[in-house]
N, C-alpha and C. Protein backbone atom coordinates (compact mmCIF):
# COMPACT_ATOMS: atom_id res chain seq x y z
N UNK A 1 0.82 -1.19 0.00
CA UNK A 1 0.00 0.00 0.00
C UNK A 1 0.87 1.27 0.00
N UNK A 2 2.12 1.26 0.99
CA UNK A 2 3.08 2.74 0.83
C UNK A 2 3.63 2.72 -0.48
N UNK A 3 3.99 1.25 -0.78
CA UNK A 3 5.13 1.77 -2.14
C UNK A 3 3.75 2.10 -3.41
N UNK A 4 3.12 2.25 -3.42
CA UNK A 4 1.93 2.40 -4.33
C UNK A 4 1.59 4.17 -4.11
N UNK A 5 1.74 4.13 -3.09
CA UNK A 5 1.30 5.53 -2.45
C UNK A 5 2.33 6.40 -3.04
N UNK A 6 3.24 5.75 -2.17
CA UNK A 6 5.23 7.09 -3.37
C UNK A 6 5.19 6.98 -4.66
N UNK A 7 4.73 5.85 -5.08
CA UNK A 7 5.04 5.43 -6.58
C UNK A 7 4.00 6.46 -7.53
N UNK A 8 3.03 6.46 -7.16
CA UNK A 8 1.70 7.25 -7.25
C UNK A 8 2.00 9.14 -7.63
N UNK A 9 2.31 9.23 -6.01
CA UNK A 9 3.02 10.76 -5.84
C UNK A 9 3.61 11.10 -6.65
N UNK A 10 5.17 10.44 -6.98
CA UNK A 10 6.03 10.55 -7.25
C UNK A 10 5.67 10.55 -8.63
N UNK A 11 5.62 9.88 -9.42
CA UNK A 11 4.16 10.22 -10.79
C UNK A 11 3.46 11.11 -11.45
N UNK A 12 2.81 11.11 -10.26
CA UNK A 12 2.38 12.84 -10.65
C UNK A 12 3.17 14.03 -11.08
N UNK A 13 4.23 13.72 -9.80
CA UNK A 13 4.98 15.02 -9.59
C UNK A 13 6.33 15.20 -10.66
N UNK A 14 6.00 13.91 -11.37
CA UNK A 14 7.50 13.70 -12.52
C UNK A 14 6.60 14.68 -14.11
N UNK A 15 5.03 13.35 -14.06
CA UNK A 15 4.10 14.32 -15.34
C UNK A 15 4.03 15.85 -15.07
N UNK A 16 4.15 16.46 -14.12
CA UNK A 16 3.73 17.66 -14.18
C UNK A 16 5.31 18.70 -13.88
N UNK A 17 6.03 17.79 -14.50
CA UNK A 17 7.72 18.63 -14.84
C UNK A 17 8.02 18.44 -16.06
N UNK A 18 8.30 19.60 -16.45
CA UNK A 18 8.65 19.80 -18.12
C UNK A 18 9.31 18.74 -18.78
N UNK A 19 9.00 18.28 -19.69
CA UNK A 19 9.69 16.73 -20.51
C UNK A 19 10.92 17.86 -21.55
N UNK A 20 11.08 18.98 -21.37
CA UNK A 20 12.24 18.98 -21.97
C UNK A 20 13.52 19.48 -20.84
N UNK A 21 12.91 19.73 -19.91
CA UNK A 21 13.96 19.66 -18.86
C UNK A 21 15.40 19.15 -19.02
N UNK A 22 15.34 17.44 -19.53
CA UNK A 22 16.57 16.72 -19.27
C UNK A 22 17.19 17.39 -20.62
N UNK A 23 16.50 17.35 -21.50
CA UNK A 23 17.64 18.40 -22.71
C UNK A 23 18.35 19.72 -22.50
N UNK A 24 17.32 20.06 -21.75
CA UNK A 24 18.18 21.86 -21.05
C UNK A 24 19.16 21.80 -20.39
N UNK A 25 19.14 20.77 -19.44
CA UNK A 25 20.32 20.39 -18.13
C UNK A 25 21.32 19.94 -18.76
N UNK A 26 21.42 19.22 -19.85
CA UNK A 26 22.32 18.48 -20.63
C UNK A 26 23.05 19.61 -21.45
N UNK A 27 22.44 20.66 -21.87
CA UNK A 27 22.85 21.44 -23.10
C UNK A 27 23.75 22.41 -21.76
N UNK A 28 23.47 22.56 -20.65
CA UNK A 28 24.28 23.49 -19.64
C UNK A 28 25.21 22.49 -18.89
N UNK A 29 25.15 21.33 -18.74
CA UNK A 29 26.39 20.54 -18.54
C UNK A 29 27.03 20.37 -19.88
N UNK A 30 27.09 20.16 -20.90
CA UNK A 30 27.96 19.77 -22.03
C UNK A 30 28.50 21.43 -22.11
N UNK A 31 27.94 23.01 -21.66
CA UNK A 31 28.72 23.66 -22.50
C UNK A 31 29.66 24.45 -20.72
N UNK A 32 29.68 23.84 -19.85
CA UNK A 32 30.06 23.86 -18.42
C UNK A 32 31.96 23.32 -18.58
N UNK A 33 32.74 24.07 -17.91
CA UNK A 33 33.72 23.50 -18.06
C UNK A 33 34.16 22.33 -17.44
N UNK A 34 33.59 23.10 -16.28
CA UNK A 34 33.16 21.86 -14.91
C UNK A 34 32.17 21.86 -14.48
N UNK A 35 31.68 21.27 -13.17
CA UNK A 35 30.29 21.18 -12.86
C UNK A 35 30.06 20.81 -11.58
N UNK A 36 29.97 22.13 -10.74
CA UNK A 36 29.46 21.48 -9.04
C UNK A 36 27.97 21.27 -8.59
N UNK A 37 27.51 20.35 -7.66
CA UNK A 37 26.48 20.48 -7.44
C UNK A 37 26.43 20.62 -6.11
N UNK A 38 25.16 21.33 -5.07
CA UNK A 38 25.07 21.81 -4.06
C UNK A 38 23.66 21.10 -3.48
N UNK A 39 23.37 21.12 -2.18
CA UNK A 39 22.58 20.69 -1.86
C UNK A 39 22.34 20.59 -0.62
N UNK A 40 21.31 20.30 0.92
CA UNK A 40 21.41 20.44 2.15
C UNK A 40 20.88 19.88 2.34
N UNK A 41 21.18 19.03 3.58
CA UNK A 41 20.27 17.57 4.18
C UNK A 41 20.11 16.64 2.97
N UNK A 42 19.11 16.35 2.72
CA UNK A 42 18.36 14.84 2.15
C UNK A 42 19.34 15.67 0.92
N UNK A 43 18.60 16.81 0.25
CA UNK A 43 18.98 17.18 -1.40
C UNK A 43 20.37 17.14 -1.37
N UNK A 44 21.08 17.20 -0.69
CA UNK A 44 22.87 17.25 -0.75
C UNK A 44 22.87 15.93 -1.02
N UNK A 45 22.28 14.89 -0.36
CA UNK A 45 22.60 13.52 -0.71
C UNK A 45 22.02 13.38 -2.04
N UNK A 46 21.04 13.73 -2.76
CA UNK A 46 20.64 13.29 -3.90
C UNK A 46 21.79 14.10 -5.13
N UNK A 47 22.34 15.67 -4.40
CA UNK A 47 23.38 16.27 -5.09
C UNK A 47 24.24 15.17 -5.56
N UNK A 48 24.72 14.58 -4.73
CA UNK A 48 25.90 13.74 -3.88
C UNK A 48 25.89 12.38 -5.43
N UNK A 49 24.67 11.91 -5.04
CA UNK A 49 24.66 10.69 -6.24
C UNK A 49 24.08 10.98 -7.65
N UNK A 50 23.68 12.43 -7.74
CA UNK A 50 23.69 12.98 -9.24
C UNK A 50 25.17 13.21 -9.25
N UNK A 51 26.07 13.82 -8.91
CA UNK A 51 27.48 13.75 -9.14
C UNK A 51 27.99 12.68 -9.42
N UNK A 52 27.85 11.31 -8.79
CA UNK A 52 28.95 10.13 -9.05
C UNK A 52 28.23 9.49 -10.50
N UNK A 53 27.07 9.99 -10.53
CA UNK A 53 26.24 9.40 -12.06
C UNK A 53 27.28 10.42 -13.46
N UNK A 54 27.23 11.45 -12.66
CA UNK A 54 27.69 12.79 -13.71
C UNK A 54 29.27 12.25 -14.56
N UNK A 55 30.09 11.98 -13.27
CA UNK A 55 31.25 11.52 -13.14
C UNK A 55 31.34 10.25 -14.19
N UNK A 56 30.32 9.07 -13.96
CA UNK A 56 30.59 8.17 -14.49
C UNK A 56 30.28 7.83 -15.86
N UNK A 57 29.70 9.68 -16.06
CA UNK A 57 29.31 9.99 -17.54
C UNK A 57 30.58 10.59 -18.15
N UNK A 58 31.61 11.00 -17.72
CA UNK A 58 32.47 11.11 -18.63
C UNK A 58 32.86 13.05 -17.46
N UNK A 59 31.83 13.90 -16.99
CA UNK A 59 32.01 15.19 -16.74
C UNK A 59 32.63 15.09 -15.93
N UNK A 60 33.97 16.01 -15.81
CA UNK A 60 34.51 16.67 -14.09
C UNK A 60 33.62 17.15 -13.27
N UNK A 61 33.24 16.68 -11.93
CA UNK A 61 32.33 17.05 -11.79
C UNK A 61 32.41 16.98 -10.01
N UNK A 62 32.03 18.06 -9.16
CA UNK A 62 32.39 18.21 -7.90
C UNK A 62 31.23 18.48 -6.88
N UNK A 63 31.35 17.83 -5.55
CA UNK A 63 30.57 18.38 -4.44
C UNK A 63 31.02 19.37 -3.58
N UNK A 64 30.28 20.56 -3.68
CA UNK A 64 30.26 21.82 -2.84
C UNK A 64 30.57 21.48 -1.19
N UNK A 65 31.73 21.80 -0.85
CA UNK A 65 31.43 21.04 0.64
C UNK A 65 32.87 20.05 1.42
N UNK A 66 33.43 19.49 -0.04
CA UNK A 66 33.83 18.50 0.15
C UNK A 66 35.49 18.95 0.55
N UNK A 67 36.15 18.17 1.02
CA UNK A 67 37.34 18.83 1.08
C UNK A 67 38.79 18.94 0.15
N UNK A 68 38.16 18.64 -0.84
CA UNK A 68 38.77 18.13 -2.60
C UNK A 68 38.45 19.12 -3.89
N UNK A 69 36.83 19.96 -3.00
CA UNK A 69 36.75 20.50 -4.19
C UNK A 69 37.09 22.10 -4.52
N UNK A 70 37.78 22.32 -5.75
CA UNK A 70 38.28 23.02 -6.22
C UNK A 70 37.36 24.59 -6.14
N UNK A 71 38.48 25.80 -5.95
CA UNK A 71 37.33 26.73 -6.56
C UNK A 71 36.60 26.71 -7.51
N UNK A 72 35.45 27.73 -7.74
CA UNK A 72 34.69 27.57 -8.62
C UNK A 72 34.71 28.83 -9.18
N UNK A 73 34.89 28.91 -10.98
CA UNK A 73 35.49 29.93 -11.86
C UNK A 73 34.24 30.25 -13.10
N UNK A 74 34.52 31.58 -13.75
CA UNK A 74 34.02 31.73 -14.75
C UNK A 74 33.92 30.08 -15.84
N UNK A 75 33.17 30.13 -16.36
CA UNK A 75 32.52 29.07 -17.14
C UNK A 75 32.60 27.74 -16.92
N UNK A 76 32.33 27.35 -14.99
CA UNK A 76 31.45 26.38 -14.49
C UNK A 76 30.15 26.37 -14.22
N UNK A 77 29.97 25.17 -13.87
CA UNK A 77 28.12 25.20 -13.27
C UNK A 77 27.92 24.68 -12.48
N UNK A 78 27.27 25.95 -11.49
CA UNK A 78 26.64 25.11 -10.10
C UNK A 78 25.07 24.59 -10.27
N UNK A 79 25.32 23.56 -10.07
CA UNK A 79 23.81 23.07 -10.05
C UNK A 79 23.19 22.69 -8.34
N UNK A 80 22.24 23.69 -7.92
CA UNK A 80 21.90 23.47 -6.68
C UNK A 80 20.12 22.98 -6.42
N UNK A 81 20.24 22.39 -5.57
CA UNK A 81 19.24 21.65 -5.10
C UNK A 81 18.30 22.33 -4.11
N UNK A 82 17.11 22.69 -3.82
CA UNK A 82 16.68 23.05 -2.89
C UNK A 82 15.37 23.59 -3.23
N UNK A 83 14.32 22.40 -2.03
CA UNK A 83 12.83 22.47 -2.54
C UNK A 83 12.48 24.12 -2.25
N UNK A 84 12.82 24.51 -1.46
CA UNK A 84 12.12 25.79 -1.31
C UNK A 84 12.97 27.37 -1.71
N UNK A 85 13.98 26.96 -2.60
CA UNK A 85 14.64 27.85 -2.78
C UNK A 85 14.84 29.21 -1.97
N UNK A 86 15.22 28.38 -0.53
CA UNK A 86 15.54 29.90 0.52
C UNK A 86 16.32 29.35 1.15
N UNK A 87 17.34 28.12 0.85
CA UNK A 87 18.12 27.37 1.85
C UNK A 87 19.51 28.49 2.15
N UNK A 88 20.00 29.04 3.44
CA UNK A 88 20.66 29.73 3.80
C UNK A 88 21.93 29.65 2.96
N UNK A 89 22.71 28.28 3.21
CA UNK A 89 23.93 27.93 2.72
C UNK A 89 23.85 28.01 1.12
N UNK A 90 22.72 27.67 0.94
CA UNK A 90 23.11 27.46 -0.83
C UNK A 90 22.90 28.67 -1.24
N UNK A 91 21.88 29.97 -0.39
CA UNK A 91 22.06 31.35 -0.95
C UNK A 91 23.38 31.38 -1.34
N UNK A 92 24.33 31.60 -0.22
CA UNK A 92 25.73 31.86 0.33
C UNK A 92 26.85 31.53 -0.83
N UNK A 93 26.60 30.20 -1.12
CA UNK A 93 27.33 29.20 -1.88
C UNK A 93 26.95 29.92 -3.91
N UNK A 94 25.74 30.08 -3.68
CA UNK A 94 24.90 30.85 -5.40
C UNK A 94 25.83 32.08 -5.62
N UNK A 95 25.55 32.52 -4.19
CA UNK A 95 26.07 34.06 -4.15
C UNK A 95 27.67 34.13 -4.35
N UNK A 96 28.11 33.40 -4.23
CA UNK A 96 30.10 33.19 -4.04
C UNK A 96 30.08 32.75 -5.55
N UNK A 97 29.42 31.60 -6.28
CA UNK A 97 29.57 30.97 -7.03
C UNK A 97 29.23 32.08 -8.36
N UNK A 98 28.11 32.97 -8.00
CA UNK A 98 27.85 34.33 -9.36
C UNK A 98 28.96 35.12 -9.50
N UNK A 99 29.24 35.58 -8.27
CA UNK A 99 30.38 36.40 -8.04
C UNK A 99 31.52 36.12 -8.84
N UNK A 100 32.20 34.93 -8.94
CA UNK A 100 32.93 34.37 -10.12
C UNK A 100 32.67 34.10 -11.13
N UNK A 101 31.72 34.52 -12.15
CA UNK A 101 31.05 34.19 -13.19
C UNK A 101 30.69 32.75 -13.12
N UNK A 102 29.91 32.20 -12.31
CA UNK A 102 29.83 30.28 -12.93
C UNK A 102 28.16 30.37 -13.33
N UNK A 103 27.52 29.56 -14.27
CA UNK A 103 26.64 29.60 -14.09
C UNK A 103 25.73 28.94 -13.22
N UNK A 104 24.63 28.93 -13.09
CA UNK A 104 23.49 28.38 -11.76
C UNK A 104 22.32 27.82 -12.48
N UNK A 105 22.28 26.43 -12.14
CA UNK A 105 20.98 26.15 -12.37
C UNK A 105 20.31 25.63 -11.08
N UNK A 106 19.42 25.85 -10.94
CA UNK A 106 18.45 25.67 -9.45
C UNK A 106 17.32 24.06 -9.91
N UNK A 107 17.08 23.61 -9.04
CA UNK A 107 16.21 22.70 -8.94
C UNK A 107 15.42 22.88 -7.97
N UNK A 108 14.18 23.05 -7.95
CA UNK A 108 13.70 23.52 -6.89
C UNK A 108 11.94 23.13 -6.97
N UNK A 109 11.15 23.00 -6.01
CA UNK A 109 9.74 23.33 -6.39
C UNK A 109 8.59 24.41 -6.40
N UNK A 110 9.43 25.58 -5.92
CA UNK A 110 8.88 27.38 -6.80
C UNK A 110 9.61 27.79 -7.93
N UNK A 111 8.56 28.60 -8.66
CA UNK A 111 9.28 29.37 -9.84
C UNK A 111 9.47 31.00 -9.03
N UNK A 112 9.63 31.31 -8.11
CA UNK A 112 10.27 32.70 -7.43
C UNK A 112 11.08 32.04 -6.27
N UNK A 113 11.97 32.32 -5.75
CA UNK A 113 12.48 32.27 -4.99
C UNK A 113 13.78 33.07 -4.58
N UNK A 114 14.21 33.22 -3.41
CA UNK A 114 15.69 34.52 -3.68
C UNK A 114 17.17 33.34 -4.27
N UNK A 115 17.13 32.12 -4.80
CA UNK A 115 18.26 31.31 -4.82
C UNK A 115 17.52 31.37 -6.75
N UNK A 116 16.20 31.38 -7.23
CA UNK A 116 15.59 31.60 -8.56
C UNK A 116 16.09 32.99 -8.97
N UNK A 117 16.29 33.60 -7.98
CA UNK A 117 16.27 35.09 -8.86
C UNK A 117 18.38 35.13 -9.32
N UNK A 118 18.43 34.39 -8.84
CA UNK A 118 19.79 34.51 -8.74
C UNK A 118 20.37 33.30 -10.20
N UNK A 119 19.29 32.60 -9.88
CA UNK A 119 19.62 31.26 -11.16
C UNK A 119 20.12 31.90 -12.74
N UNK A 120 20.71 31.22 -13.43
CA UNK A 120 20.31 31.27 -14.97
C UNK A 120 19.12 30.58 -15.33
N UNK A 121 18.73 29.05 -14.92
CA UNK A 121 18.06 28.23 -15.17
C UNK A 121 17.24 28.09 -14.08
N UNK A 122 15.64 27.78 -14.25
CA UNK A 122 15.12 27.21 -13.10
C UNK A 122 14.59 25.90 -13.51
N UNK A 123 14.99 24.82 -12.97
CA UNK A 123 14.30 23.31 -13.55
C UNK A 123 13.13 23.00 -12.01
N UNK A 124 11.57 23.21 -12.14
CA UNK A 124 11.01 23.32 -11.41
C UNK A 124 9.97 21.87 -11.53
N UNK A 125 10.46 20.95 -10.45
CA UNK A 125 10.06 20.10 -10.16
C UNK A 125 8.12 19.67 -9.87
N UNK A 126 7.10 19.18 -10.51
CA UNK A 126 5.93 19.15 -10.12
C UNK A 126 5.97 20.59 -10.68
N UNK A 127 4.79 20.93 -9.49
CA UNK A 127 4.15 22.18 -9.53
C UNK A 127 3.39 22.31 -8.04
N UNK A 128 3.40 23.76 -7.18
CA UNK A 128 3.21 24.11 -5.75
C UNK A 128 2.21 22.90 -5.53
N UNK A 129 1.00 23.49 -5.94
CA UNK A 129 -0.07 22.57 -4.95
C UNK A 129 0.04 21.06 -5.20
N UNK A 130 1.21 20.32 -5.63
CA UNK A 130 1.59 18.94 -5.43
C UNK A 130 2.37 18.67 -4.20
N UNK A 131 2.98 19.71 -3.64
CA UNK A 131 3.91 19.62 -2.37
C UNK A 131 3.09 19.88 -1.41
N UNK A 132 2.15 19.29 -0.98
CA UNK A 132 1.06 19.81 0.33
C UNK A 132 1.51 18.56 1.51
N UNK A 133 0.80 18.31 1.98
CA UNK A 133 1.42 17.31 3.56
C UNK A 133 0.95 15.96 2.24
N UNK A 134 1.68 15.17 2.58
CA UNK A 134 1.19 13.53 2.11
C UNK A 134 1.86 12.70 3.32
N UNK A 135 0.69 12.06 3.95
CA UNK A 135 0.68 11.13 5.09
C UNK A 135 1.77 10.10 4.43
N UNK A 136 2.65 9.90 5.25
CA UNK A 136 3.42 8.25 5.18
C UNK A 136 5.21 9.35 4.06
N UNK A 137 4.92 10.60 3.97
CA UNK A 137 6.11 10.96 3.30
C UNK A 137 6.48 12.40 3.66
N UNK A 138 6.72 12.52 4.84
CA UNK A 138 6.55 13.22 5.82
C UNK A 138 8.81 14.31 5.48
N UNK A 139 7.94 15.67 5.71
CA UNK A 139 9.32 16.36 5.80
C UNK A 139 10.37 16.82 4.55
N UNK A 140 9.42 17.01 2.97
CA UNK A 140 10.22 17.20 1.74
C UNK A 140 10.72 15.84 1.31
N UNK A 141 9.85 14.72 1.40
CA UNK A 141 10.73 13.45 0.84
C UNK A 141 10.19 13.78 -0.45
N UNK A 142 8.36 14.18 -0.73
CA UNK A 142 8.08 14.10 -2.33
C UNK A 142 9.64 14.80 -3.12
N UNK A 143 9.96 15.88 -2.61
CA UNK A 143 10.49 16.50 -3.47
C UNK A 143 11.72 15.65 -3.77
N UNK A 144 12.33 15.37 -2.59
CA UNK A 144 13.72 14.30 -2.98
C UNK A 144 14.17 13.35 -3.67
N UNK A 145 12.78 12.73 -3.62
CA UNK A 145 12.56 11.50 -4.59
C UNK A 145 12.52 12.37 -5.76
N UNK A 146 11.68 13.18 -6.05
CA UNK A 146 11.31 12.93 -7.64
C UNK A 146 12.44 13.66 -8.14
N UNK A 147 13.17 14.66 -7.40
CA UNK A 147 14.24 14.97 -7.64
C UNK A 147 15.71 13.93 -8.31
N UNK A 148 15.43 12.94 -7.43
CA UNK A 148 16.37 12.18 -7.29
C UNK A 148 15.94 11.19 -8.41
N UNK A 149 14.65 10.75 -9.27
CA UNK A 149 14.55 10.17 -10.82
C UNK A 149 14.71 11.45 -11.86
N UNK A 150 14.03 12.72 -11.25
CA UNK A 150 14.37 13.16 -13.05
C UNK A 150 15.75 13.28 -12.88
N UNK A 151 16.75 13.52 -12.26
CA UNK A 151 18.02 13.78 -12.44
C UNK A 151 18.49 12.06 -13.09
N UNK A 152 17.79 10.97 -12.61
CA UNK A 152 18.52 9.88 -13.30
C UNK A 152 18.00 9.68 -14.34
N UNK A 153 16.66 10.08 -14.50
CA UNK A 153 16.22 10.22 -16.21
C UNK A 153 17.49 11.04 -17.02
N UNK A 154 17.51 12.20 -16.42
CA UNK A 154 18.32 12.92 -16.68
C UNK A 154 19.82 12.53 -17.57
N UNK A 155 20.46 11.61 -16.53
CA UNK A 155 21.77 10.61 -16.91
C UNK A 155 21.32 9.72 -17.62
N UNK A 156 20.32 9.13 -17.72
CA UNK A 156 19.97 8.20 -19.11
C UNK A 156 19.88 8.76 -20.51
N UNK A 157 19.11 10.09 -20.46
CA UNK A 157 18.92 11.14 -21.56
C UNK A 157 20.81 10.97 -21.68
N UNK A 158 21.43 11.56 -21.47
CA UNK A 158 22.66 11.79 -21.53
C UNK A 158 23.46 10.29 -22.50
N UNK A 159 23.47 9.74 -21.79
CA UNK A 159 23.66 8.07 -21.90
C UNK A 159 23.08 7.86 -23.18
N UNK A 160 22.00 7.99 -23.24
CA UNK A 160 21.18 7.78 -24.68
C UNK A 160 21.68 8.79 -25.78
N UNK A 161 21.93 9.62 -25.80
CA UNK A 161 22.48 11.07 -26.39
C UNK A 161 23.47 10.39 -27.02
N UNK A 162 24.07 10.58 -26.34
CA UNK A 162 26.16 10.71 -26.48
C UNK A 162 26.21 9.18 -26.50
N UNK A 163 25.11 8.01 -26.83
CA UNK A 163 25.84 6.52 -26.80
C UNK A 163 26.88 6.47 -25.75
N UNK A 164 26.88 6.39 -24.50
CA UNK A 164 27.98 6.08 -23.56
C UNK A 164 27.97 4.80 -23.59
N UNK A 165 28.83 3.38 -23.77
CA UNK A 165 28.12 2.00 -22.68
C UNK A 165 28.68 1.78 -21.95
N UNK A 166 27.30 1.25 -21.32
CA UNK A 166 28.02 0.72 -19.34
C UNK A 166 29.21 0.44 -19.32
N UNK A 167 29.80 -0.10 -20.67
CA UNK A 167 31.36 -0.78 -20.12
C UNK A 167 32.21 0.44 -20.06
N UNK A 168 32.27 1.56 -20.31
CA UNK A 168 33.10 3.08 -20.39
C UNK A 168 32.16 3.35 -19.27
N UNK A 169 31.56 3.41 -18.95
CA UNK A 169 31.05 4.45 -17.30
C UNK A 169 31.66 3.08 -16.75
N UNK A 170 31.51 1.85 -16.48
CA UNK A 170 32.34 0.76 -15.27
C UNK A 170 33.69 1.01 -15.33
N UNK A 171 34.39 1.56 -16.38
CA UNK A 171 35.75 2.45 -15.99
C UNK A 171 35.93 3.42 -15.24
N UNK A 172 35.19 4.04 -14.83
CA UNK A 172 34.88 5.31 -14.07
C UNK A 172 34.55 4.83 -12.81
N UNK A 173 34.01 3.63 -12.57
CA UNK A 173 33.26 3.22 -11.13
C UNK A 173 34.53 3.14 -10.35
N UNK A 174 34.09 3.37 -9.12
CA UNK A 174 35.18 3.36 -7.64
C UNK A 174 35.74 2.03 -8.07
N UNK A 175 36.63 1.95 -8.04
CA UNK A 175 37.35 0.08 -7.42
C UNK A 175 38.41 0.17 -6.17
N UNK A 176 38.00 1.29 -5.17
CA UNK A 176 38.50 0.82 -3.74
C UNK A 176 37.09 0.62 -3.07
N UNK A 177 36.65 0.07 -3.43
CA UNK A 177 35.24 -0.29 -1.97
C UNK A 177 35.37 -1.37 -1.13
């Protein structure tokens, strides 16, 4: 009955996000020199494994945060995460990251927000009155999840694009685990 319930949600909230989305994100990662992504709590983790997907697509590609990653310069891209586009740190992080010319694409579920006004791109997940309370998914999970497939739609679009095969991204996979 729950996994029917997310599966359901999550559904909705994918049909009612632009189907050309994954071409836009793609056309600002391919013309990106590099590519950080940002994110807080749950969305940092979904940042976190859109990066190692990004990575195993062939892009340089970094987490905001980490203690490896490089400044961030004219003609990179921050790609930041955040359902309500008012997350303190990722203002902070937008705001450092414009300041150097990089560009910004936001993921988020408003089309205004002060981290939107700051974007180049807004990729706006669902639409408001889909994010209301849903019993059993308690605390911004809708958004995480669906966040967390279109971005892997996302890497398939890519994958499908550019013909990558699994056997060239399994070169890329960790082999200290």
């Amino acid at each position: 009955m729950h996994q029917k319930l997310i599966i359901d949600k999550i559904s909705g909230i994918l049909a009612a996000t632009d189907a050309g989305y994954d071409a836009k994100l793609t056309a600002m990662l391919d013309q990106a020199s590099r590519v950080f992504v940002a994110g807080a709590g749950r969305s940092g983790l979904v940042a976190r494994f859109f990066a190692m997907r990004l990575m195993h697509g062939g892009y340089d590609v970094f987490v905001v945060g980490e203690i490896v990653t490089p400044s961030i310069r004219k003609g990179d891209l921050l790609i930041v995460i955040s359902g309500s586009g008012e997350t303190e740190t990722m203002l902070a992080f937008t705001k450092k990251a414009k300041e150097q010319g990089a560009n910004i694409a936001l993921i988020s579920t408003r089309d205004s927000s002060s981290l939107g006004d700051l974007a180049d791109n807004l990729f706006r997940i669902g639409s408001p009155e889909l994010f209301g309370k849903v019993v059993g998914m308690p605390m911004g999970t809708v958004f995480e999840l669906s966040t967390l497939l279109f971005l892997e739609a996302t890497i398939s679009h890519i994958i499908h694009e550019k013909g990558i095969p699994e056997e060239e991204m399994r070169t890329r996979h960790a082999n200290l685990e």
